[in-house]
C-alpha atoms as a PDB file:
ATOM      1  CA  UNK A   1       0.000   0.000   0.000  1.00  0.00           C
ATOM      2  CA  UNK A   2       1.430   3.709  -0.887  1.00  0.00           C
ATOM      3  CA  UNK A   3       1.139   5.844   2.355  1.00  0.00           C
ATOM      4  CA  UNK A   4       2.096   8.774   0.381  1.00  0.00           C
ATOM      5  CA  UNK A   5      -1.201  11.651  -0.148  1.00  0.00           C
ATOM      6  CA  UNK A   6      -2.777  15.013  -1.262  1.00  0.00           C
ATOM      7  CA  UNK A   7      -5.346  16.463   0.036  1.00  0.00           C
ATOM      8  CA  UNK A   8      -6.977  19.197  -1.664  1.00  0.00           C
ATOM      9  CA  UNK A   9      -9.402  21.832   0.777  1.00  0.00           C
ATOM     10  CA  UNK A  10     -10.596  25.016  -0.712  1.00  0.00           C
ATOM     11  CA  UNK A  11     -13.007  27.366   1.433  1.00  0.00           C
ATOM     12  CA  UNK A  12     -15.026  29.599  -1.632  1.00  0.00           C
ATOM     13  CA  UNK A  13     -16.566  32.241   1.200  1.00  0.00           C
ATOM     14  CA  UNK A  14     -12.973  33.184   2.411  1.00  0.00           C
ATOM     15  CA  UNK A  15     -10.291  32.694  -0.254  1.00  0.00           C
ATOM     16  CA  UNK A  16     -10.266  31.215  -4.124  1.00  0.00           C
ATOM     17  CA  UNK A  17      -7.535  29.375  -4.530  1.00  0.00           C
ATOM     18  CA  UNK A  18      -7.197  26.086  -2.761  1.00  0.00           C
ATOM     19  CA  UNK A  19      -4.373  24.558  -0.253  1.00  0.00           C
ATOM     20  CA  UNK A  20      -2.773  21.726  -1.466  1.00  0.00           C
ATOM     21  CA  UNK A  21      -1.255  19.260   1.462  1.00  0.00           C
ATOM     22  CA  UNK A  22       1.229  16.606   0.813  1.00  0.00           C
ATOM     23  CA  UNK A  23       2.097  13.855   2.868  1.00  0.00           C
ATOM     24  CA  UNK A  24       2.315  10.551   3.959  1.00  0.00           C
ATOM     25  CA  UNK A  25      -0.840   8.693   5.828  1.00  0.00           C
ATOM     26  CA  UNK A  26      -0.563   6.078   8.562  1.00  0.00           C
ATOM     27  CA  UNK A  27      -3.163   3.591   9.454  1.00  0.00           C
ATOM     28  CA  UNK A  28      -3.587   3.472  13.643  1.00  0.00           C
ATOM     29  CA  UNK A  29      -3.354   0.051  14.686  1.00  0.00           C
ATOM     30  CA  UNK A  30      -2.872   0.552  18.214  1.00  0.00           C
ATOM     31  CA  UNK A  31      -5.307   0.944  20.659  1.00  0.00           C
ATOM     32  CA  UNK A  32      -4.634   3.583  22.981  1.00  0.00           C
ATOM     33  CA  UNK A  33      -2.964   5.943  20.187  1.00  0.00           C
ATOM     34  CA  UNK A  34      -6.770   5.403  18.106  1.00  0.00           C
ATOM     35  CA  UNK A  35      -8.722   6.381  21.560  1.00  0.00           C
ATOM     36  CA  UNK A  36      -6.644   9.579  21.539  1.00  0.00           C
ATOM     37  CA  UNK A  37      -7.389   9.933  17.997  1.00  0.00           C
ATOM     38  CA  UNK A  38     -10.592   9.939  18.647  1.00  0.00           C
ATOM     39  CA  UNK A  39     -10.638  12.049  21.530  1.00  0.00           C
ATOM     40  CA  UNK A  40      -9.593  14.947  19.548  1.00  0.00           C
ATOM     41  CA  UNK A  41     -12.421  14.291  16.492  1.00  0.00           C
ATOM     42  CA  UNK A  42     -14.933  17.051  16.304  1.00  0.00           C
ATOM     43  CA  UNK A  43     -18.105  16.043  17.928  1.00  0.00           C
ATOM     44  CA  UNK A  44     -20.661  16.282  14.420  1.00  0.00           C
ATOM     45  CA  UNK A  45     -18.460  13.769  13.492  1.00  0.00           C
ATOM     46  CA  UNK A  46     -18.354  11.447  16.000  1.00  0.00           C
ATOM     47  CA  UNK A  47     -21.951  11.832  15.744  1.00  0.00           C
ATOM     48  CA  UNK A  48     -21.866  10.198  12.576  1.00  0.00           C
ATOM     49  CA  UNK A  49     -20.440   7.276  14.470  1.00  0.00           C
ATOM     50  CA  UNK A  50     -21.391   6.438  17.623  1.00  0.00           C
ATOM     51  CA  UNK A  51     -20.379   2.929  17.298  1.00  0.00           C
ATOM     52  CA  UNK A  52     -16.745   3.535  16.641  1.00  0.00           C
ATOM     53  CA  UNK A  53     -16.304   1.568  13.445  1.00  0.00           C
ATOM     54  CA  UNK A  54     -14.447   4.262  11.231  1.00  0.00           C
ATOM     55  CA  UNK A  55     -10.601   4.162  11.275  1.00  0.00           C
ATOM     56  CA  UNK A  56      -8.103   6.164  12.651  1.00  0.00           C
ATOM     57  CA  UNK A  57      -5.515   7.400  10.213  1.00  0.00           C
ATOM     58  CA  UNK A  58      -2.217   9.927  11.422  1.00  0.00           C
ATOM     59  CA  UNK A  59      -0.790  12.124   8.313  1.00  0.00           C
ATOM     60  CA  UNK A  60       2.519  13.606   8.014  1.00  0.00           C
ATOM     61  CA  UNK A  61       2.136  17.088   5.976  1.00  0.00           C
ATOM     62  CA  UNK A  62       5.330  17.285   4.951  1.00  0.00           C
ATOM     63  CA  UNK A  63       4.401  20.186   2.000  1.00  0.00           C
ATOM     64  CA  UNK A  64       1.809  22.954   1.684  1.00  0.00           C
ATOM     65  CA  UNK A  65       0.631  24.947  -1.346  1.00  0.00           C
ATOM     66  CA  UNK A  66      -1.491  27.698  -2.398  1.00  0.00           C
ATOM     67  CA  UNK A  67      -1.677  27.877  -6.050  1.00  0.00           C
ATOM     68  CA  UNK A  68       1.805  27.427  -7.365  1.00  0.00           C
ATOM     69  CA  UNK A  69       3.645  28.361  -4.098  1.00  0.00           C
ATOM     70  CA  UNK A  70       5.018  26.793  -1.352  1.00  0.00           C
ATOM     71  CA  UNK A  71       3.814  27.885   1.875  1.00  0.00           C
ATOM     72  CA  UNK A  72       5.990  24.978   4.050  1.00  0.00           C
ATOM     73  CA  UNK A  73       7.900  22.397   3.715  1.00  0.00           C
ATOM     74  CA  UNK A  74       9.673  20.023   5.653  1.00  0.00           C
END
């Protein structure tokens, strides 16, 4: 499996051009580390699952864009 991402968020009512995040993603296998996951998940979406079946996953942003610049990188 490739841990390596984008993610793309763009907020229309404050700014037009999107941010651009680059990274790697990590599956949480462990127990404890997914509870404090979890504890730090807004509440609308935990909400959405009140059984706890979704998956934890960590990312590393390693690089951030907006349009063609670089705002930080590791």
């Amino acid at each position: 499996m490739n841990p390596r991402l984008s993610i793309l968020v763009r907020n229309p009512t404050r700014e037009r051009r999107a941010l651009r995040f680059y990274g790697t993603a990590q599956v949480v296998e462990d127990p404890d580390l997914r509870e404090r996951v979890w504890d730090r998940v807004r509440q609308v979406e935990k909400d959405t699952d009140k059984e706890k079946q979704g998956v934890a996953v960590i990312v590393r942003v390693d690089r951030v864009r907006a349009g063609p610049f670089d705002i930080q990188r590791r």
